[in-house]
Protein backbone atom coordinates (compact mmCIF):
# COMPACT_ATOMS: atom_id res chain seq x y z
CA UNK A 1 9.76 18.35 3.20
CA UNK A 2 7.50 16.06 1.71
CA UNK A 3 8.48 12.32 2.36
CA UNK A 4 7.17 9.39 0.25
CA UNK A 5 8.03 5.91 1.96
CA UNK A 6 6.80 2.97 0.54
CA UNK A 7 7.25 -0.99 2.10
CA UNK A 8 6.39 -3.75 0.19
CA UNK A 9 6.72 -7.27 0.69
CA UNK A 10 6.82 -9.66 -2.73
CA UNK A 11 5.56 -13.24 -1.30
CA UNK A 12 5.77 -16.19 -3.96
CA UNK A 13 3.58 -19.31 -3.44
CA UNK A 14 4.40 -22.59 -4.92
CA UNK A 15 1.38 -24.83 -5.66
CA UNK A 16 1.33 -28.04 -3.72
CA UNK A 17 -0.82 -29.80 -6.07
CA UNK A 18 0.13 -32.18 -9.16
CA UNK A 19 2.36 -30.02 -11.73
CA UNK A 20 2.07 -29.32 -15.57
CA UNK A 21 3.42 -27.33 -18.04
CA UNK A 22 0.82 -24.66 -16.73
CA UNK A 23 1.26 -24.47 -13.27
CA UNK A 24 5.39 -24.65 -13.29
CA UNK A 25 4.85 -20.72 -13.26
CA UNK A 26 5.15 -19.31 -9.84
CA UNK A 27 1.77 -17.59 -8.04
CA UNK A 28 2.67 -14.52 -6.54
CA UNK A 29 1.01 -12.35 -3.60
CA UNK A 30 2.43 -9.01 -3.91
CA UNK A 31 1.58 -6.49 -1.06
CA UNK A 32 2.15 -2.86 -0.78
CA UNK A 33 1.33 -0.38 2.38
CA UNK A 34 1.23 3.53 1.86
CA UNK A 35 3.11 6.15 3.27
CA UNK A 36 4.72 3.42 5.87
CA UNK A 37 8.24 3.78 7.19
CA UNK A 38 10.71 2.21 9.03
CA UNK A 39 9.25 2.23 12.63
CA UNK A 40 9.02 -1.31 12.82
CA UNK A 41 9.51 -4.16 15.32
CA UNK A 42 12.19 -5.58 12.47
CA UNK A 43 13.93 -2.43 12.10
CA UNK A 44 14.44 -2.30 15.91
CA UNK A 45 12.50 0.21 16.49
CA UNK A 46 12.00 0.27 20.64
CA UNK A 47 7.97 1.27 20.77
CA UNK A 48 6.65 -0.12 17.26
CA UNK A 49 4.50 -3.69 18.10
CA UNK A 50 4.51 -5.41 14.24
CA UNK A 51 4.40 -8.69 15.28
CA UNK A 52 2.54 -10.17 11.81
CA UNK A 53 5.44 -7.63 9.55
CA UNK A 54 8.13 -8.95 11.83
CA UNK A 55 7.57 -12.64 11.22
CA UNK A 56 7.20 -11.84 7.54
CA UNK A 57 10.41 -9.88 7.41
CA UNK A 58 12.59 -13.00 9.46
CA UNK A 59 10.72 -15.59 6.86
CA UNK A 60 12.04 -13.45 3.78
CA UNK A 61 14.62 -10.94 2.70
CA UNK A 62 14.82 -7.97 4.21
CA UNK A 63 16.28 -4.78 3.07
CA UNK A 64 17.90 -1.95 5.08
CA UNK A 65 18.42 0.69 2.17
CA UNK A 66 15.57 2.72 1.05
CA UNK A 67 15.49 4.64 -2.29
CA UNK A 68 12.24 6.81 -3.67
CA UNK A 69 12.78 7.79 -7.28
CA UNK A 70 10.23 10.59 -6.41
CA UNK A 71 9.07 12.93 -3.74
CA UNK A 72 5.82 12.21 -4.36
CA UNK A 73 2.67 9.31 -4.36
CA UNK A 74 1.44 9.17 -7.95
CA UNK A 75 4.68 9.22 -9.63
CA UNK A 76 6.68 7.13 -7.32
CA UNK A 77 3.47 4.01 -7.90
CA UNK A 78 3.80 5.04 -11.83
CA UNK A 79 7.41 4.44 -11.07
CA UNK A 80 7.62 1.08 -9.18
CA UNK A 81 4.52 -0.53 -11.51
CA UNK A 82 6.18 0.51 -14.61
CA UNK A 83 9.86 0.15 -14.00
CA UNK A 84 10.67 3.79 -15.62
CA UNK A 85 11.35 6.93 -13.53
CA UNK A 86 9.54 9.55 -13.55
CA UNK A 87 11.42 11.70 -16.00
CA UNK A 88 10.67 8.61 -18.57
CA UNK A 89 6.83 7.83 -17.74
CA UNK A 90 6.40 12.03 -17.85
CA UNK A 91 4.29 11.76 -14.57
CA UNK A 92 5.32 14.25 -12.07
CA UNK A 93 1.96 14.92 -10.16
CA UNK A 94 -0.40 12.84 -8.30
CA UNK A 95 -3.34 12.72 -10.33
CA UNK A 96 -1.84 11.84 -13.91
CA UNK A 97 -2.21 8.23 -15.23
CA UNK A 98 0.80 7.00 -17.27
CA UNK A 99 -0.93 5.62 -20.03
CA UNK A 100 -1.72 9.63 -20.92
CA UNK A 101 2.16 10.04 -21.80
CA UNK A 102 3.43 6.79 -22.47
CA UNK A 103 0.79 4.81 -23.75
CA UNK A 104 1.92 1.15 -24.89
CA UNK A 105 3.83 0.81 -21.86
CA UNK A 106 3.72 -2.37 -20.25
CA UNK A 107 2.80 -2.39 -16.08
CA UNK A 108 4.42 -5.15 -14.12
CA UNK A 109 1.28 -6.67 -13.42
CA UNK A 110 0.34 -6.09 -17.26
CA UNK A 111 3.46 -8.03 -17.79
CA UNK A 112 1.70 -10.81 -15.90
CA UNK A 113 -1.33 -10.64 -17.61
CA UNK A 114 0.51 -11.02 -21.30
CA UNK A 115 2.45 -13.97 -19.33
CA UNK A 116 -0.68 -16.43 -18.93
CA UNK A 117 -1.22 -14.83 -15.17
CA UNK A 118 -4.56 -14.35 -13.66
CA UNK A 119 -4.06 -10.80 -12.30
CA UNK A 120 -6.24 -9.36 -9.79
CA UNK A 121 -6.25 -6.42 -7.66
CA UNK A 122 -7.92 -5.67 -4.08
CA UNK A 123 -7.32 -1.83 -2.82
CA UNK A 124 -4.81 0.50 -3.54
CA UNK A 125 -1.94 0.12 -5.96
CA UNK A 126 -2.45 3.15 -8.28
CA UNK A 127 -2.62 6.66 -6.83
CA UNK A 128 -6.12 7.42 -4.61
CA UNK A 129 -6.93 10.54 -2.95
CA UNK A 130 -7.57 9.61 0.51
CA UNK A 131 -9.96 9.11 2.01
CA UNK A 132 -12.46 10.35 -0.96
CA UNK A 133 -11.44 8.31 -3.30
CA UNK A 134 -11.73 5.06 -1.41
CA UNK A 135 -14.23 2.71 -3.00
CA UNK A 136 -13.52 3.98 -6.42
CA UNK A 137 -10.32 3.15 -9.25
CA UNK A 138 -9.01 6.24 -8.44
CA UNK A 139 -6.31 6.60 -10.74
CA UNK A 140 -5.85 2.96 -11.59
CA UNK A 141 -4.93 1.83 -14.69
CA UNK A 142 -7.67 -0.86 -16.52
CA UNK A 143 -5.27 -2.37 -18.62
CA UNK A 144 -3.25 -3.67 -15.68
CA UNK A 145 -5.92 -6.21 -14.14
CA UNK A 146 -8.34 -8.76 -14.90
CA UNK A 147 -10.86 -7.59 -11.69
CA UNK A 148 -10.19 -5.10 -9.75
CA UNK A 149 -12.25 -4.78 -6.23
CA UNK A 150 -12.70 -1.37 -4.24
CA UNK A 151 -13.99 -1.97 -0.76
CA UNK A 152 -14.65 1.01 0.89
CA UNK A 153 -15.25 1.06 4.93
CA UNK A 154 -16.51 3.03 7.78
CA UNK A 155 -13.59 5.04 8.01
CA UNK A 156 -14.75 6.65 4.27
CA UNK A 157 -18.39 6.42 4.43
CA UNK A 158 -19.36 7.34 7.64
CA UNK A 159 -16.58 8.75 10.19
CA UNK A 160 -14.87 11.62 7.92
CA UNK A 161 -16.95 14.37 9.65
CA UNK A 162 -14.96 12.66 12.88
CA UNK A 163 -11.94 12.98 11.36
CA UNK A 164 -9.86 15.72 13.15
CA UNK A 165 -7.28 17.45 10.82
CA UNK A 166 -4.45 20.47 11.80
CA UNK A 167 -5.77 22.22 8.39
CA UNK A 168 -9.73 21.49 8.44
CA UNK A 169 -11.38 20.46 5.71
CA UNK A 170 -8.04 18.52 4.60
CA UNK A 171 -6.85 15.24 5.51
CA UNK A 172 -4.90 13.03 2.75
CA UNK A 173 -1.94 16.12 3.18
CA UNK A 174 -1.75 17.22 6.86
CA UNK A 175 -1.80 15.36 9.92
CA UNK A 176 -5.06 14.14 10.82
CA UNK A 177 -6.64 11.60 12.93
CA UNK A 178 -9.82 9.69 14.22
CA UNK A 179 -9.87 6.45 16.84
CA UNK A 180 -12.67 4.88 15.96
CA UNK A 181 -14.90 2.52 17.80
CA UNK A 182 -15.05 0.42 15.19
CA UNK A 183 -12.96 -2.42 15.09
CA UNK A 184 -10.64 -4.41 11.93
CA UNK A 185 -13.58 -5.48 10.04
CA UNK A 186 -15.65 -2.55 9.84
CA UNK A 187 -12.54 -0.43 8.27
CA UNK A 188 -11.46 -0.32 4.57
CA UNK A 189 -8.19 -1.70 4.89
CA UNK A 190 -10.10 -5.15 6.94
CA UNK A 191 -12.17 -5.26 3.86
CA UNK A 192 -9.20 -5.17 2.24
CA UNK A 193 -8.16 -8.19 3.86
CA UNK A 194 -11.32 -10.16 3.20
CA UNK A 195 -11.36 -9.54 -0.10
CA UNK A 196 -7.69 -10.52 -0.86
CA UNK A 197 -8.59 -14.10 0.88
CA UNK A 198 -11.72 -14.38 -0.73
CA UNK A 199 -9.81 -14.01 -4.41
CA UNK A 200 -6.95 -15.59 -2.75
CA UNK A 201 -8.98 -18.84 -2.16
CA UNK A 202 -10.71 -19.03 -5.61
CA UNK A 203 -6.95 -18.58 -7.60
CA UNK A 204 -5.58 -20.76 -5.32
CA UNK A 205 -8.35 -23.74 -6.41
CA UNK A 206 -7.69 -23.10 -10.01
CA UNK A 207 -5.31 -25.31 -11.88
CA UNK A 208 -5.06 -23.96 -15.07
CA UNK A 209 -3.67 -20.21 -14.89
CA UNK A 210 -1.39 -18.86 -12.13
CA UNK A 211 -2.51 -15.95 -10.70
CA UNK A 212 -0.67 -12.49 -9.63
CA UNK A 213 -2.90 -10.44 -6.76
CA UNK A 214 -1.79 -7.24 -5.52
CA UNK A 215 -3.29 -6.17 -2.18
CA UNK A 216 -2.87 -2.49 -1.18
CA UNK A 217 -3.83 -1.62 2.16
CA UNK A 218 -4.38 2.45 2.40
CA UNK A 219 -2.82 3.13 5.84
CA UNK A 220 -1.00 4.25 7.16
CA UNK A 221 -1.77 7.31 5.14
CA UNK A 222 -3.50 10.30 6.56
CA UNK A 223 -5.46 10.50 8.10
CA UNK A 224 -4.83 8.11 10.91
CA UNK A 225 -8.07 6.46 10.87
CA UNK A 226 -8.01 2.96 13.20
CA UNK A 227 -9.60 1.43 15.62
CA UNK A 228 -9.14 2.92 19.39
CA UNK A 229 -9.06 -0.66 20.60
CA UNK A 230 -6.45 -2.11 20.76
CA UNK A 231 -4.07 0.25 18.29
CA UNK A 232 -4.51 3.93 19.75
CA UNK A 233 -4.04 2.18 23.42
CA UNK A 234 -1.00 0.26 21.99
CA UNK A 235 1.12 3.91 22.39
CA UNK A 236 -0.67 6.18 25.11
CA UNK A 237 0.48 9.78 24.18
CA UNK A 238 2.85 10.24 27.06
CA UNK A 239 5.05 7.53 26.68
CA UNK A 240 5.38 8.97 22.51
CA UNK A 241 8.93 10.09 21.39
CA UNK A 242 9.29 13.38 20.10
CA UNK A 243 12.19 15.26 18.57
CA UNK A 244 14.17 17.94 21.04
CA UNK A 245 15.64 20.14 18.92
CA UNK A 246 14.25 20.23 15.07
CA UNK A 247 16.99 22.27 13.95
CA UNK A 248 19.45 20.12 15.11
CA UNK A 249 17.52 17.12 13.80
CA UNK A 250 17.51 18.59 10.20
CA UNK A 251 21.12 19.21 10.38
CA UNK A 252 22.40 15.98 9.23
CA UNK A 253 19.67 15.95 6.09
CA UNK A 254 21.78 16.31 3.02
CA UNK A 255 21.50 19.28 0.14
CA UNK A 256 19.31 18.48 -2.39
């Protein structure tokens, strides 16, 4: 079964310097990570070591329900950046944009935009095959952002044919893997990172627009591209949970 989790964390920063009418609005850092669950330090999970996510999640509001309004990538972002379900913005596969069925649609970030807001974006927020479409718009929408940056890293331009996938040739759908020597700042999602500050610092310095910046890091999606030092040693392969009996695991999934 085909499981779409996403975790996001909505941060809102008050400016510190002198107020007007202007800058009463509040700056906002939203950040989104694909295909993450709930193995996490916060969700007491025993092995998971999310020490950054943890201190974010005791600092803010955390929430213990889950609910994906699709089994699927594309239409679930379409969902959550548009407010609509699916069976409103008529986007039901991964590679549809929802300005091709529902046109004058406002996006939340759009919403931002027509607010006064500075909105940028760094990564992924829209659907993106990955890792090919990495350091592209994949299937962004224009309308949504003032810039939009695409940072692309070792991990798409040079250590695919490393990649090691159950089905070859296929990685964004199957379990795959690579641990690469590389470390952070080599990889897309470290771009990622650098980007976001470097934006981060020039909105930050302005005084006469607030700004909204969405940051979407790409893993962890398939394939599990990271660096072997320290993450892979983090969880050597012996001391890795599995599940006993699948059957018996499946049994308490309800009917569709």
């Amino acid at each position: 079964m085909l499981k779409y989790l996403s975790l996001f964390f909505l941060a809102v920063i008050n400016c510190a310097s002198s107020l007007d009418a202007a800058d009463k609005q509040p700056n906002v850092l939203f950040i989104i990570s694909d295909d993450l669950n709930n193995n996490l330090g916060c969700y007491e999970d025993p092995q998971a070591k999310t020490p950054n996510l943890d201190k974010l999640a005791a600092r803010g509001v955390q929430f213990n329900n889950s609910y994906c309004s699709y089994p699927l990538c594309g239409p679930s972002r379409n969902s959550l950046l548009t407010g609509l379900y699916p069976n409103s913005t008529g986007i039901l596969a991964n590679s549809q944009i929802f300005r091709q069925t529902i046109p004058s649609q406002w996006s939340m970030p759009q919403a931002f935009r027509l607010s006064g807001y500075f909105a940028a974006r760094v990564g992924k927020l829209y659907h993106y095959n990955v890792p090919r479409s990495i350091g592209t718009n994949g299937h962004d929408d224009p309308a949504s952002w003032e810039i939009e940056l695409n940072p692309a890293g070792v991990d798409r331009l040079e250590e695919e044919p490393n990649i090691f996938s159950l089905t070859p040739g296929q990685f964004g759908g199957t379990l795959s893997w690579f641990a690469s020597p590389k470390s952070d700042k080599f990889h897309t999602d470290g771009l990622n990172a650098q980007d976001a500050e470097w934006v981060l610092e020039r909105c930050a310095a302005r005084t006469d627009r607030p700004f909204f910046l969405a940051l979407g890091f790409f893993r962890p999606h398939t394939p599990y591209v990271a660096p072997k030092d320290p993450y892979f040693g983090w969880y050597p392969e012996n001391e890795m949970r599995i599940v006993p009996d699948i059957e018996a695991d499946k049994a308490d999934i309800p009917a569709a």
